[in-house]
Protein backbone atom coordinates (compact mmCIF):
# COMPACT_ATOMS: atom_id res chain seq x y z
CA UNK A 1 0.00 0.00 0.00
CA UNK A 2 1.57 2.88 -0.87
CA UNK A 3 0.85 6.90 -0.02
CA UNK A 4 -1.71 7.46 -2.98
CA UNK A 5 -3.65 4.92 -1.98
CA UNK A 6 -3.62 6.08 1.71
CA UNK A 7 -4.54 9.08 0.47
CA UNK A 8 -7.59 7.78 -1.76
CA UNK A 9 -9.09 6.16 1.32
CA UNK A 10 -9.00 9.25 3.48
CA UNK A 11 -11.10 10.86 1.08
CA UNK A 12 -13.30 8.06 0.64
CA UNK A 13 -13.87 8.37 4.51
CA UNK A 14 -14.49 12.11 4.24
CA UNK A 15 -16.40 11.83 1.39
CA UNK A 16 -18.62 9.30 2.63
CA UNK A 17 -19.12 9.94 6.49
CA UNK A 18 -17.26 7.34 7.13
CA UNK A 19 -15.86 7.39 10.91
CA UNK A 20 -13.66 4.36 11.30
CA UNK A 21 -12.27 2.31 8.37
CA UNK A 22 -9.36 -0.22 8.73
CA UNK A 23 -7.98 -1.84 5.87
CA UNK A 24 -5.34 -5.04 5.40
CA UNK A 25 -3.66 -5.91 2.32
CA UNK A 26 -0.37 -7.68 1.68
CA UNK A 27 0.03 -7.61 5.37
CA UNK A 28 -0.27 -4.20 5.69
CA UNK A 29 -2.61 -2.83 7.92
CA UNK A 30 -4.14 0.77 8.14
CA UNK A 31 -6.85 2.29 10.64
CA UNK A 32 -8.06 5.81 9.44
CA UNK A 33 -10.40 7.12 12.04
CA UNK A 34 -12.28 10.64 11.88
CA UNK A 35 -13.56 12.06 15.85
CA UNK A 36 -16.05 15.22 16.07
CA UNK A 37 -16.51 17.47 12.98
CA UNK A 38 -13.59 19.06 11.18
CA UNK A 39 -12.17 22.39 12.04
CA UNK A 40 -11.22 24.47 9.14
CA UNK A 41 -8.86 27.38 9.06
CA UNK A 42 -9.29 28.63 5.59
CA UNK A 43 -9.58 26.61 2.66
CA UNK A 44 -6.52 24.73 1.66
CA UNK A 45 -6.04 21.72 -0.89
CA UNK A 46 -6.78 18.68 1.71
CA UNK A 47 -3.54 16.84 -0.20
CA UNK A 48 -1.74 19.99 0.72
CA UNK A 49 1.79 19.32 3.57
CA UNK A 50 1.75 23.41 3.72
CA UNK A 51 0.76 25.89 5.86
CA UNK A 52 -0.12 29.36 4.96
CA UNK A 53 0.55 32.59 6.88
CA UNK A 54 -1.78 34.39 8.78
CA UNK A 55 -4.02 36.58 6.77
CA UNK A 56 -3.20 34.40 3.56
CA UNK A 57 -5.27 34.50 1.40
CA UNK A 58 -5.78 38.08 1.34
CA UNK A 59 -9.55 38.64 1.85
CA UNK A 60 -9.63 40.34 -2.00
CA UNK A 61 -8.17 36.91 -3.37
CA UNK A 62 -10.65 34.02 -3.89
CA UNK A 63 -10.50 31.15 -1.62
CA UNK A 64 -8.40 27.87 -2.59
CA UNK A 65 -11.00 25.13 -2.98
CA UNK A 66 -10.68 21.76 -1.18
CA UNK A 67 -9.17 19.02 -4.04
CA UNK A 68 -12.93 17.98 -4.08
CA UNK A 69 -15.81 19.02 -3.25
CA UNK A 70 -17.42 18.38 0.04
CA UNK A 71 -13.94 17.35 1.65
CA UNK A 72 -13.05 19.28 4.27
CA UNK A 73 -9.97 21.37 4.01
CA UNK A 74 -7.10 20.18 6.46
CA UNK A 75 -6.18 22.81 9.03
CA UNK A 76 -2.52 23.51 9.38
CA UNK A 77 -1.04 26.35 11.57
CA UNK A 78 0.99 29.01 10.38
CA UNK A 79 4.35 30.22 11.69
CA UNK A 80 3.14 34.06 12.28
CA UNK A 81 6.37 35.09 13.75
CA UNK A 82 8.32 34.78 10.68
CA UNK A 83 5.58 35.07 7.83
CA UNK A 84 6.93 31.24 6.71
CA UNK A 85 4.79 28.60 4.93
CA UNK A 86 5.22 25.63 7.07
CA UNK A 87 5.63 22.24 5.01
CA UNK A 88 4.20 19.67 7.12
CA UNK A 89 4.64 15.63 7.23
CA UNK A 90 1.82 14.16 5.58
CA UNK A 91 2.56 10.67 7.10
CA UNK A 92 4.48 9.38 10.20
CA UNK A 93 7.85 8.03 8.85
CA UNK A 94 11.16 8.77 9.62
CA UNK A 95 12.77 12.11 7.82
CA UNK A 96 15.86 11.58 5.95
CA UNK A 97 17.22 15.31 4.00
CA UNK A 98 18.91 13.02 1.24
CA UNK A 99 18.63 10.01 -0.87
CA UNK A 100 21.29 7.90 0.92
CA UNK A 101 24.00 8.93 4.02
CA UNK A 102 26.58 9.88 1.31
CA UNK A 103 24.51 12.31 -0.82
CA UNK A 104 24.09 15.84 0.00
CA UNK A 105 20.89 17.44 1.01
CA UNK A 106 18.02 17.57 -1.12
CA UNK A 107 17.89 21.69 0.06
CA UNK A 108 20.01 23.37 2.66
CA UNK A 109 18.71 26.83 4.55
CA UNK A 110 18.72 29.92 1.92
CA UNK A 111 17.82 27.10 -1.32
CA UNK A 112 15.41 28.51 -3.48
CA UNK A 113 12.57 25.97 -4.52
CA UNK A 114 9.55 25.95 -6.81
CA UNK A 115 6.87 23.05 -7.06
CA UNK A 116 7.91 19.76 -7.66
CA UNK A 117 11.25 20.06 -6.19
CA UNK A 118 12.26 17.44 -3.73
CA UNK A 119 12.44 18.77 -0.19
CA UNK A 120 13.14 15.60 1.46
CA UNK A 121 11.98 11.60 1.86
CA UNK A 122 9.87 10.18 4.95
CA UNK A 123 10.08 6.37 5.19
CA UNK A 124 7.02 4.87 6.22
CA UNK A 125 6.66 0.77 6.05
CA UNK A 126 9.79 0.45 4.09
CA UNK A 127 8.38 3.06 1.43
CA UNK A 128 10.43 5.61 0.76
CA UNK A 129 8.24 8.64 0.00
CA UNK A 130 9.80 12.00 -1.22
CA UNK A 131 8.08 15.08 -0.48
CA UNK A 132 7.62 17.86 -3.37
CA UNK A 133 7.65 21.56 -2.67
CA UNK A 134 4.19 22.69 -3.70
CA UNK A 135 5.22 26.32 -4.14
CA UNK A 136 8.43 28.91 -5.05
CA UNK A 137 10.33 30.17 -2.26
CA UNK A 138 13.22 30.05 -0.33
CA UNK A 139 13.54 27.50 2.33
CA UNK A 140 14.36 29.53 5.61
CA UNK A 141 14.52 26.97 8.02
CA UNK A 142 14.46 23.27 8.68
CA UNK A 143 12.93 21.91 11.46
CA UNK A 144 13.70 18.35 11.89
CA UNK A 145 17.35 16.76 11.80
CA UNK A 146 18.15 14.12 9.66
CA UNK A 147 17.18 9.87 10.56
CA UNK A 148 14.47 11.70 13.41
CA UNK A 149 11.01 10.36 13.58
CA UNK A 150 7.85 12.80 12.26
CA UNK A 151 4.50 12.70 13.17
CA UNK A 152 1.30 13.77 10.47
CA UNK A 153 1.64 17.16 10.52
CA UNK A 154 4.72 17.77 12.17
CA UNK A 155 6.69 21.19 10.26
CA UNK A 156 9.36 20.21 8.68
CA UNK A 157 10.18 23.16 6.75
CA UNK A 158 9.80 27.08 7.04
CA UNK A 159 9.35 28.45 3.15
CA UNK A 160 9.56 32.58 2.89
CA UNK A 161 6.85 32.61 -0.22
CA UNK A 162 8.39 34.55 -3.42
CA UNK A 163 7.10 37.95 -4.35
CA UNK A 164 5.61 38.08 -7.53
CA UNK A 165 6.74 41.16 -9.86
């Protein structure tokens, strides 16, 4: 089972009113449970790891949508001190900044990304899943060392959004 279809079933329990599901397949087993009614901050894409600053959207810009409709958005908090997007874990795994021990970073503090770049991998059940930057900006601070355990949710990065001209 791999994140995708992780993913697929969370919606199918948010979609449906579902409150506890637990599937097994190829030895594999996964619980997804849902308590009490959602609590949304805004309206974010529910696949989304980030978390946008206070005030973000502005309240002239439309509102993101959820990926589909009737799904809850996924609240995240926001690191107001700094004005940072945080990128948080959308699984429990263990983090790991680079492919193998001997390779550098995927980003360091001060790297610039843009969506699709590869921030970093969690390992979860012996699946190595990378994690994609989802916007451009620079990557101000990391939160998590190397081989450390995350939970769902967890920041794990602190993006400064670009400007746009």
């Amino acid at each position: 089972m791999n994140i995708k279809e992780i993913k697929e079933l969370i919606e199918v329990v948010s979609q449906h009113g579902i409150t506890d599901l637990e599937v097994e397949r190829s030895g594999v087993k996964v619980r997804i449970r849902k308590e009490g009614p959602p609590v949304v901050v805004g309206s974010v894409p529910a696949h989304s790891a980030y978390a946008f600053p206070t005030g973000y959207p502005p309240a002239a810009a439309p509102a993101l949508e959820s990926a589909s409709a009737g799904t809850p958005a996924v609240p995240m908090a926001s690191n107001e001190d700094e004005g940072l997007l945080n990128v948080r874990s959308p699984i429990v795994g263990t983090f790991y900044r680079s492919p193998n021990p001997e390779s550098e970073p995927f980003v360091k503090a001060g790297d610039s990304v843009e969506p699709g770049r590869v921030l970093c991998i969690i390992e979860a059940m012996k699946l190595m899943n990378e994690i994609e930057a989802e916007v451009t900006g620079e990557v101000v601070k990391i939160y998590v060392e190397n081989g450390e355990p995350v939970e769902f949710g967890q920041a794990l990065f602190g993006v400064r959004l670009s400007k746009k001209a």
